[in-house]
C-alpha atoms as a PDB file:
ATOM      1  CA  UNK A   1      19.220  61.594 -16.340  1.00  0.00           C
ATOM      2  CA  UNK A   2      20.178  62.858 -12.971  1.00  0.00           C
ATOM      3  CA  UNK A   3      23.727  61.381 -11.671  1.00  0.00           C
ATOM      4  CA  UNK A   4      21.592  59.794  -8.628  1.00  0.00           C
ATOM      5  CA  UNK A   5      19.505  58.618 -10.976  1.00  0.00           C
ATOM      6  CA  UNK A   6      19.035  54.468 -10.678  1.00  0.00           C
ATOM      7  CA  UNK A   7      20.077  52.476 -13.757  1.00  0.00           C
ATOM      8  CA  UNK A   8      18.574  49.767 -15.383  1.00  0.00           C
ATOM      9  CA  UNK A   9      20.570  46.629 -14.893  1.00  0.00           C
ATOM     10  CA  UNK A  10      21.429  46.409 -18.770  1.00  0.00           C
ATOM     11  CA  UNK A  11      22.507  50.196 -18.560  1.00  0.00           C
ATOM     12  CA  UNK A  12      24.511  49.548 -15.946  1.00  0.00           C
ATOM     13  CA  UNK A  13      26.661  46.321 -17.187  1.00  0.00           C
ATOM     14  CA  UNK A  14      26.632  48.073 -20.457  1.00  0.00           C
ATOM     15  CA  UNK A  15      28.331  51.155 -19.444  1.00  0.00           C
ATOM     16  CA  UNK A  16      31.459  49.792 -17.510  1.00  0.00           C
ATOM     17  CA  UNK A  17      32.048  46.984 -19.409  1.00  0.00           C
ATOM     18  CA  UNK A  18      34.659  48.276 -21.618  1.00  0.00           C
ATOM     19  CA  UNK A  19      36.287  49.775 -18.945  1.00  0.00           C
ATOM     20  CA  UNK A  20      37.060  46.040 -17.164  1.00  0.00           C
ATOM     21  CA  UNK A  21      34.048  46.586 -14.508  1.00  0.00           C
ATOM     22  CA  UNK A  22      31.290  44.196 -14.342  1.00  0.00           C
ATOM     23  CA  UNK A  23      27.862  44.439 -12.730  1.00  0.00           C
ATOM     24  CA  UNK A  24      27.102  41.975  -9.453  1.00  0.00           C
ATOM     25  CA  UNK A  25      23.740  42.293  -7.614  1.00  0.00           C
ATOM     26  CA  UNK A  26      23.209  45.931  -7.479  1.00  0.00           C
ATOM     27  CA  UNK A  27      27.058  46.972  -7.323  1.00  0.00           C
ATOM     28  CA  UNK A  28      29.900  47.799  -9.842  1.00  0.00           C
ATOM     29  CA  UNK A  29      32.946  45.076  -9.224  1.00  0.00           C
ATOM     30  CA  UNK A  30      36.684  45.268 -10.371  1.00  0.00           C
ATOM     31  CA  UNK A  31      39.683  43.693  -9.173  1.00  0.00           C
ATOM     32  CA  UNK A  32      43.166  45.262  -9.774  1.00  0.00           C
ATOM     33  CA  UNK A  33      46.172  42.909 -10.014  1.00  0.00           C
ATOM     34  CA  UNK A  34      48.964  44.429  -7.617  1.00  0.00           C
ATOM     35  CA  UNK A  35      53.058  42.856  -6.871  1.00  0.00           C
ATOM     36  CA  UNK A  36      52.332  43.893  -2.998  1.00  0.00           C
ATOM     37  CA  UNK A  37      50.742  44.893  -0.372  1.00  0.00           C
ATOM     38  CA  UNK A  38      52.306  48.183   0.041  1.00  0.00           C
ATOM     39  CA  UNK A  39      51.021  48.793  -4.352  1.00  0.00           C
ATOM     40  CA  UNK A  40      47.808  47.496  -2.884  1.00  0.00           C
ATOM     41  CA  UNK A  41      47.301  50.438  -0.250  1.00  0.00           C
ATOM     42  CA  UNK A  42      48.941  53.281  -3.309  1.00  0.00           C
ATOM     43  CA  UNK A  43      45.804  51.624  -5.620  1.00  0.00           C
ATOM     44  CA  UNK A  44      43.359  52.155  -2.627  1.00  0.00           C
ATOM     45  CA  UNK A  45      44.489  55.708  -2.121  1.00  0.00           C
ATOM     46  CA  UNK A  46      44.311  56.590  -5.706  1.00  0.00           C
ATOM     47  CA  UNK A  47      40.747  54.950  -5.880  1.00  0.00           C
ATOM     48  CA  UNK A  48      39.317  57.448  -3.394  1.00  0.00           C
ATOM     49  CA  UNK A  49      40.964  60.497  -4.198  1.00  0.00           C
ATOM     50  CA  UNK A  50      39.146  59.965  -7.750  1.00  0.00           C
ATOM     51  CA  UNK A  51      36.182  59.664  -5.954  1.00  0.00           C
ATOM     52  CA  UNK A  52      36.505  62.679  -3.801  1.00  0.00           C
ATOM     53  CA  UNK A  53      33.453  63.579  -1.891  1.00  0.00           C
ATOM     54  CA  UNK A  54      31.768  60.642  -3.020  1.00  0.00           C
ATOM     55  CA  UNK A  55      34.157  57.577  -1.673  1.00  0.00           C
ATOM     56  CA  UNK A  56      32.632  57.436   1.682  1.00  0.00           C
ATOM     57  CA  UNK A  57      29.217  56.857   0.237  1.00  0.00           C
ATOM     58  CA  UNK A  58      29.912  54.824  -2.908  1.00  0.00           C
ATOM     59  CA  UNK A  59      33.119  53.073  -2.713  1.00  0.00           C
ATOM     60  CA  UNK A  60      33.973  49.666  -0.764  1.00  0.00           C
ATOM     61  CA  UNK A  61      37.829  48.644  -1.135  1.00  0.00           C
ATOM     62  CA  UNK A  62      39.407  45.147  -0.057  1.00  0.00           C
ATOM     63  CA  UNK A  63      42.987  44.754  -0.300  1.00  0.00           C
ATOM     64  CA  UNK A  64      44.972  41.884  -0.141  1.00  0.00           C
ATOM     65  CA  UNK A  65      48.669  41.529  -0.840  1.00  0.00           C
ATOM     66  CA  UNK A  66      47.881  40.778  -4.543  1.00  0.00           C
ATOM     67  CA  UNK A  67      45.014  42.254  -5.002  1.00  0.00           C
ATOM     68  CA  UNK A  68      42.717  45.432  -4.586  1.00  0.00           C
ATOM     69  CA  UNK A  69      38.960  44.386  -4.812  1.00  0.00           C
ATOM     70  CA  UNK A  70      37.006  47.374  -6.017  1.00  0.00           C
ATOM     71  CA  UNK A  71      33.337  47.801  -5.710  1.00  0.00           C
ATOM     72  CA  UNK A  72      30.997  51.050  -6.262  1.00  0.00           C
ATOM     73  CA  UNK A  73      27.422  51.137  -4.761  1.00  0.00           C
ATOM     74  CA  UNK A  74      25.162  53.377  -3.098  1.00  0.00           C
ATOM     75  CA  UNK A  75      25.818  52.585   0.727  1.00  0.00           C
ATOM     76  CA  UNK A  76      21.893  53.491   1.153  1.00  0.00           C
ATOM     77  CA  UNK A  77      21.348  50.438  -1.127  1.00  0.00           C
ATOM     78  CA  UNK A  78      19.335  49.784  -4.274  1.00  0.00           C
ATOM     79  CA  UNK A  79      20.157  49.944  -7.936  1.00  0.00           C
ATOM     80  CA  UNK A  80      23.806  51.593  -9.467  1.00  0.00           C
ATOM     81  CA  UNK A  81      23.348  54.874 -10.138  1.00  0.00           C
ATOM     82  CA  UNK A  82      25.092  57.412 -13.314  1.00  0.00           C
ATOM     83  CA  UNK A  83      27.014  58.864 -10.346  1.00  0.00           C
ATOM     84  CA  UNK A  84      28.443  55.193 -10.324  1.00  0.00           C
ATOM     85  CA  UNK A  85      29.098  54.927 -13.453  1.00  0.00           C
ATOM     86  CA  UNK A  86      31.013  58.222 -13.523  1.00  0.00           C
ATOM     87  CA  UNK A  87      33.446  57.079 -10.193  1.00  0.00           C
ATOM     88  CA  UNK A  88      34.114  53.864 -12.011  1.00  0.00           C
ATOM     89  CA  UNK A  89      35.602  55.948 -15.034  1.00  0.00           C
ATOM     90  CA  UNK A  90      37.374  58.241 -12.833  1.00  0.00           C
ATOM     91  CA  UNK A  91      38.890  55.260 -10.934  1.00  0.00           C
ATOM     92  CA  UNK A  92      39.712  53.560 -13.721  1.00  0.00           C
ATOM     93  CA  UNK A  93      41.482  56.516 -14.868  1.00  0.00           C
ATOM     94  CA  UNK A  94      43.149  56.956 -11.627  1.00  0.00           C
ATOM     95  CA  UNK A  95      44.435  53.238 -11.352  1.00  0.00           C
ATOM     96  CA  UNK A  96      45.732  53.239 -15.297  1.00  0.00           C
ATOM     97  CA  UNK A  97      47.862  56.489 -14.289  1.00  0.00           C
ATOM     98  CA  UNK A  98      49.253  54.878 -11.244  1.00  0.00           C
ATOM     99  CA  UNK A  99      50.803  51.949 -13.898  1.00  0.00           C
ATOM    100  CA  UNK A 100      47.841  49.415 -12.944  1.00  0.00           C
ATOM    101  CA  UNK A 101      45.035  48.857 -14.902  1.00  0.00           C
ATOM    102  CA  UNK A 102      40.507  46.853 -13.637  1.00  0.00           C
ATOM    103  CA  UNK A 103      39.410  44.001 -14.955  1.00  0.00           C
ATOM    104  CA  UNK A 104      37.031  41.723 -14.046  1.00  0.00           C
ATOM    105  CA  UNK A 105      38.594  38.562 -14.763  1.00  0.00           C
ATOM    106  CA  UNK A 106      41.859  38.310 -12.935  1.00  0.00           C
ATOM    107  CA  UNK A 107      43.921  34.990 -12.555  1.00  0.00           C
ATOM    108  CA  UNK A 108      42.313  32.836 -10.185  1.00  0.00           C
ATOM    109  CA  UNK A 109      38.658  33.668 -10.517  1.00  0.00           C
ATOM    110  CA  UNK A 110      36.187  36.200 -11.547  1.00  0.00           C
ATOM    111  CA  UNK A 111      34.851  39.152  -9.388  1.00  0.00           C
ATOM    112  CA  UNK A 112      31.808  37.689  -8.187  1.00  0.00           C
ATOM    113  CA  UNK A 113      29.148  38.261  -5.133  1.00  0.00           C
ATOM    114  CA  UNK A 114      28.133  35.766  -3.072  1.00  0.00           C
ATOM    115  CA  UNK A 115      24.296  35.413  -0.803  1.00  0.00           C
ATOM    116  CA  UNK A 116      23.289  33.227   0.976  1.00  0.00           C
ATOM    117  CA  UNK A 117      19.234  32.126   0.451  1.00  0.00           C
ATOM    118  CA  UNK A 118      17.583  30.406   3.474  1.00  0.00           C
ATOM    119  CA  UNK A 119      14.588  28.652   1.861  1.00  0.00           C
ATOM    120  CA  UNK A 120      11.200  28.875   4.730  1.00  0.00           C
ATOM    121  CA  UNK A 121       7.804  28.342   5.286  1.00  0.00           C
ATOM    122  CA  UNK A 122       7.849  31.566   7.330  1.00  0.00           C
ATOM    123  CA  UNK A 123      10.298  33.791   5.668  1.00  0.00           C
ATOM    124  CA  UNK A 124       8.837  36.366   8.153  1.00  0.00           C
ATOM    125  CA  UNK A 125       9.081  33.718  11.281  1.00  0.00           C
ATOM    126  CA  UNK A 126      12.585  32.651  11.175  1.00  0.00           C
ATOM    127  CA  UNK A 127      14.138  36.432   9.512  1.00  0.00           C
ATOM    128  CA  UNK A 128      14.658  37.557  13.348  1.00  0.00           C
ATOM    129  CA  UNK A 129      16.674  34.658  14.434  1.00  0.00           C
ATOM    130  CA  UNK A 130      19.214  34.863  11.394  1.00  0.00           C
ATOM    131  CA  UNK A 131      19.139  38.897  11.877  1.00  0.00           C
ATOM    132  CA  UNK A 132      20.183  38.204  15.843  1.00  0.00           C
ATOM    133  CA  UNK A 133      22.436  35.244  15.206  1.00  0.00           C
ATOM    134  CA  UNK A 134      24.519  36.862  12.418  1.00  0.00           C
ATOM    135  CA  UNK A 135      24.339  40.482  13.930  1.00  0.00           C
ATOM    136  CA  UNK A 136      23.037  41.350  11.231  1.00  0.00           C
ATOM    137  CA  UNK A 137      20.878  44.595   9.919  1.00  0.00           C
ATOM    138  CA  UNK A 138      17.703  44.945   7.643  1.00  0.00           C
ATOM    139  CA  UNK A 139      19.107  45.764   4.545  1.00  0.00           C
ATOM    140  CA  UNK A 140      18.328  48.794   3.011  1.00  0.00           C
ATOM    141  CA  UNK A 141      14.381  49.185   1.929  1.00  0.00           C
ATOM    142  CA  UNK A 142      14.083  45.790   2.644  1.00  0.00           C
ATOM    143  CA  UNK A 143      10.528  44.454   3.089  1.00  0.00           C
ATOM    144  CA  UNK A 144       9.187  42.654   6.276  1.00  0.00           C
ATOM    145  CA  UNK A 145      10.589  39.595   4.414  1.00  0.00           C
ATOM    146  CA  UNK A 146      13.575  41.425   2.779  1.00  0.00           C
ATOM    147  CA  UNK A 147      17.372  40.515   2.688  1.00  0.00           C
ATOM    148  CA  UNK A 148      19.385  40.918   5.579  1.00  0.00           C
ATOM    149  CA  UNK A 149      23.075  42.736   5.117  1.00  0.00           C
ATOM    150  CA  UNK A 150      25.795  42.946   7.181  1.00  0.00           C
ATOM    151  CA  UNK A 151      26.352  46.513   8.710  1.00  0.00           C
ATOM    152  CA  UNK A 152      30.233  46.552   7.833  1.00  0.00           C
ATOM    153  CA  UNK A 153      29.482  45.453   4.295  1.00  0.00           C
ATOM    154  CA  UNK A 154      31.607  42.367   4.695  1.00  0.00           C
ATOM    155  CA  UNK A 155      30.001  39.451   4.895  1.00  0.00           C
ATOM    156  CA  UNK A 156      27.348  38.324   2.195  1.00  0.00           C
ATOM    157  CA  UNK A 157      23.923  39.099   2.596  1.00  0.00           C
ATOM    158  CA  UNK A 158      21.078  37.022   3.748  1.00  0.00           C
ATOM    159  CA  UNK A 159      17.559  36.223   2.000  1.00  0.00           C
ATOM    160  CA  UNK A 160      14.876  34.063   2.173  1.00  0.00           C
ATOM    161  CA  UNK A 161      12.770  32.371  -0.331  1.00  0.00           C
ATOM    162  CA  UNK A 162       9.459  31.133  -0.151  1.00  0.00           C
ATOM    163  CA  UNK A 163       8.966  27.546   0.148  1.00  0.00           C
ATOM    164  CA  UNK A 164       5.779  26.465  -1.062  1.00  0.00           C
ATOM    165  CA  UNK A 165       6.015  22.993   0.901  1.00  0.00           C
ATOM    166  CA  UNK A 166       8.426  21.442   3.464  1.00  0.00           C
ATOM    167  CA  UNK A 167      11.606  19.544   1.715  1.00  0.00           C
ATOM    168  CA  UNK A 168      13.168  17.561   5.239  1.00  0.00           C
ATOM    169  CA  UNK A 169      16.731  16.520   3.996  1.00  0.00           C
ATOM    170  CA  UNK A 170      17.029  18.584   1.068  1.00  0.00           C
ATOM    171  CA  UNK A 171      20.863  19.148   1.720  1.00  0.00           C
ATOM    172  CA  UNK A 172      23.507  18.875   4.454  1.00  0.00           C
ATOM    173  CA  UNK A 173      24.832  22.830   4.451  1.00  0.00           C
ATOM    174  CA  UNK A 174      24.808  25.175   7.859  1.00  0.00           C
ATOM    175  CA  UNK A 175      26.426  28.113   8.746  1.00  0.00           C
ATOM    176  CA  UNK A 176      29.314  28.906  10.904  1.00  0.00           C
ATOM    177  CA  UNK A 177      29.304  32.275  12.590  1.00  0.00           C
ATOM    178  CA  UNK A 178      32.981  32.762  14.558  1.00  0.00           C
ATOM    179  CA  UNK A 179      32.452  35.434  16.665  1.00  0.00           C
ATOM    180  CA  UNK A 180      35.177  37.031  19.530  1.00  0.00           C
ATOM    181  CA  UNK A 181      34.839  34.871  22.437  1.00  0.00           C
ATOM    182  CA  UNK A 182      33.159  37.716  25.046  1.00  0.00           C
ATOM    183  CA  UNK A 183      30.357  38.143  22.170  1.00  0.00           C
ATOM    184  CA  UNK A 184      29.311  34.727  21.646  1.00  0.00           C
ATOM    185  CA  UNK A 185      27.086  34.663  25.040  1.00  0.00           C
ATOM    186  CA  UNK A 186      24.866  38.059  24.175  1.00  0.00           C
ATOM    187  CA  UNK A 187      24.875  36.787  20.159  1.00  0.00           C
ATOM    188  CA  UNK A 188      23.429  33.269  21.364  1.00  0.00           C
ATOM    189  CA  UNK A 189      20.932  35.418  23.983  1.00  0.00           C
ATOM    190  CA  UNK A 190      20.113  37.383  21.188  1.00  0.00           C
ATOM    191  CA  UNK A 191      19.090  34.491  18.964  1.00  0.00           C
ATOM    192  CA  UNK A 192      17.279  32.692  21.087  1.00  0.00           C
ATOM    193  CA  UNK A 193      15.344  35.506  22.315  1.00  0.00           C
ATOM    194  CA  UNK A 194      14.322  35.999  18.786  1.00  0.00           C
ATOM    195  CA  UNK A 195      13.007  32.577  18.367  1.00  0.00           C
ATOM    196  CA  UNK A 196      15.935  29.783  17.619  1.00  0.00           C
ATOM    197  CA  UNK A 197      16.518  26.675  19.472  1.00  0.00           C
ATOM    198  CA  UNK A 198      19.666  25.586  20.798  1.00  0.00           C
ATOM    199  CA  UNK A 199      20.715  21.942  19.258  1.00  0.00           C
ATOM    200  CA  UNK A 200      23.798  21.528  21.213  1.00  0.00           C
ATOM    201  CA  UNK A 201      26.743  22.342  22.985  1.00  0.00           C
ATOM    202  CA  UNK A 202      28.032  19.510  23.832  1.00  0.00           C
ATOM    203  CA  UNK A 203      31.708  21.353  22.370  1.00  0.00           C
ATOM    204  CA  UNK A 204      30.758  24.575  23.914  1.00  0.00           C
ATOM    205  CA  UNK A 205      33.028  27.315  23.985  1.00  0.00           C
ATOM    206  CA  UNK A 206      34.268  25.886  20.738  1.00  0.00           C
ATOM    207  CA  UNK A 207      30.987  26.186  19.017  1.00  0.00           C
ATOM    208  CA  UNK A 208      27.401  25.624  19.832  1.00  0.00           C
ATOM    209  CA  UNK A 209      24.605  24.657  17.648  1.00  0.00           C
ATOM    210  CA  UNK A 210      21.525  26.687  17.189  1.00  0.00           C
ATOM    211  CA  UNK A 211      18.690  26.408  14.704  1.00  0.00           C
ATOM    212  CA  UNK A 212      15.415  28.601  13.176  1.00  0.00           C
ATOM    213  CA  UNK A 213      12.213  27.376  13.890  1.00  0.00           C
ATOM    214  CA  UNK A 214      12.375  25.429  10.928  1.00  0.00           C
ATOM    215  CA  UNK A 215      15.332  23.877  11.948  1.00  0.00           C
ATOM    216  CA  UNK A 216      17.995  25.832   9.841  1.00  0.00           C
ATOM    217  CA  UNK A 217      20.930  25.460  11.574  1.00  0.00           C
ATOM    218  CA  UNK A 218      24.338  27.515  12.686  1.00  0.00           C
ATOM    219  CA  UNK A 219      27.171  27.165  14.639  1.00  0.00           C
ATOM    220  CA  UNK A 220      28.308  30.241  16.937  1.00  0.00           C
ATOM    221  CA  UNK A 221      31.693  29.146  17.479  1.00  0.00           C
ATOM    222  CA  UNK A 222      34.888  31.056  19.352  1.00  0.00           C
ATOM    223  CA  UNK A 223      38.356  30.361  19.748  1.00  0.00           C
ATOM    224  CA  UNK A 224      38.264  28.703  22.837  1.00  0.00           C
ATOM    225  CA  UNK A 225      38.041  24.626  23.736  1.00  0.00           C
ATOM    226  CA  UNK A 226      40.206  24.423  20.584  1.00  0.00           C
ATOM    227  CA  UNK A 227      43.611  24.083  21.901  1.00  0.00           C
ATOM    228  CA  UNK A 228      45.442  21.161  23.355  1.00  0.00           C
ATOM    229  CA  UNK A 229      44.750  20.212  26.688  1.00  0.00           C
END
């Protein structure tokens, strides 16, 4: 097997399991447990020297003052590959030498993934309002219908699922996009143009309320209108 070779999702979990790394939709996950902010950013630097070369194209760090999240995927998308596999060992190794150590089940919660699924009668209708509202890209080989993934590989990606028949009422959920305040004009431009509605802005700047075709909604909200008068 080649190192760019894609594994099968049972290969995958089964090979960094024992080294504290789980498998989430298509990616590798560990967190490691650090005292500080400052052992946070000596973690992070240890993580991508042991991945050399291949950091910039496989690893994804997120640090936080008591925590490093660590996550290894292709940044071309698709399924983990052996190379993967290999940069979690070497990580792991790197992380254990610096006096830490990965696991996947660190006080507080799990590593875990989160999507969002937007359920349609027109997958393909209302994909260009959530890709313009959301600022959004295709993700990678994604289909006419395909997920949609955020270009800084931040926020959670997007699908949609088929619906087979309309279900009005099925829930009370939207979305809240907060976006700097000299964006929101050209983001709500963008998403109209593409085919949403605008609900209401009766609490415009603060937020406005769009919708999809279908009459998923979002909020594109900013900072301002929010402080006292």
């Amino acid at each position: 097997m080649t190192t760019d070779e894609a594994l099968t999702r049972t290969d995958a979990s089964d090979a960094v399991e024992a080294l504290g790394w789980r498998y989430l939709l298509g990616a590798l996950a560990a967190t490691v447990v650090v005292p500080s902010l400052r052992a946070a950013v000596d973690v992070a630097t240890a993580a991508a020297q042991a991945c050399g070369p291949d950091a910039d194209e496989h690893l994804r760090l997120d640090l936080r003052s008591d925590r490093v999240e660590v996550v290894l995927q292709p940044a071309a998308g698709g399924r983990v590959t052996a190379r993967d596999v290999r940069l979690a060992r070497r990580v792991t190794d790197a992380v254990r030498a610096a006096g830490f150590d990965v696991t996947a089940h660190p006080a507080g919660r799990s590593v875990q993934a989160l999507e969002i699924a937007i359920d349609a009668l027109e997958p393909t209708a209302v994909r260009p309002f959530w890709k313009a509202v959301l600022g959004y890209v295709d993700a990678p080989g994604a289909a006419a219908a395909g997920p949609l993934a955020d270009p800084a590989r931040q926020g959670p990606q997007v699908w949609f699922q088929q619906m087979d028949a309309p279900r009005p009422q099925r829930n009370r959920m939207h979305i809240d996009i907060a976006v700097p305040h000299d964006e929101a004009a050209r983001r709500i431009r963008a998403a109209l143009a593409a085919g949403g509605v605008l609900v209401g802005d009766a609490a415009a700047p603060a937020f406005r309320v769009l919708a999809d075709i279908e009459g998923n909604e979002v909020c594109v909200s900013t900072w301002q209108g929010r402080d006292p008068a």
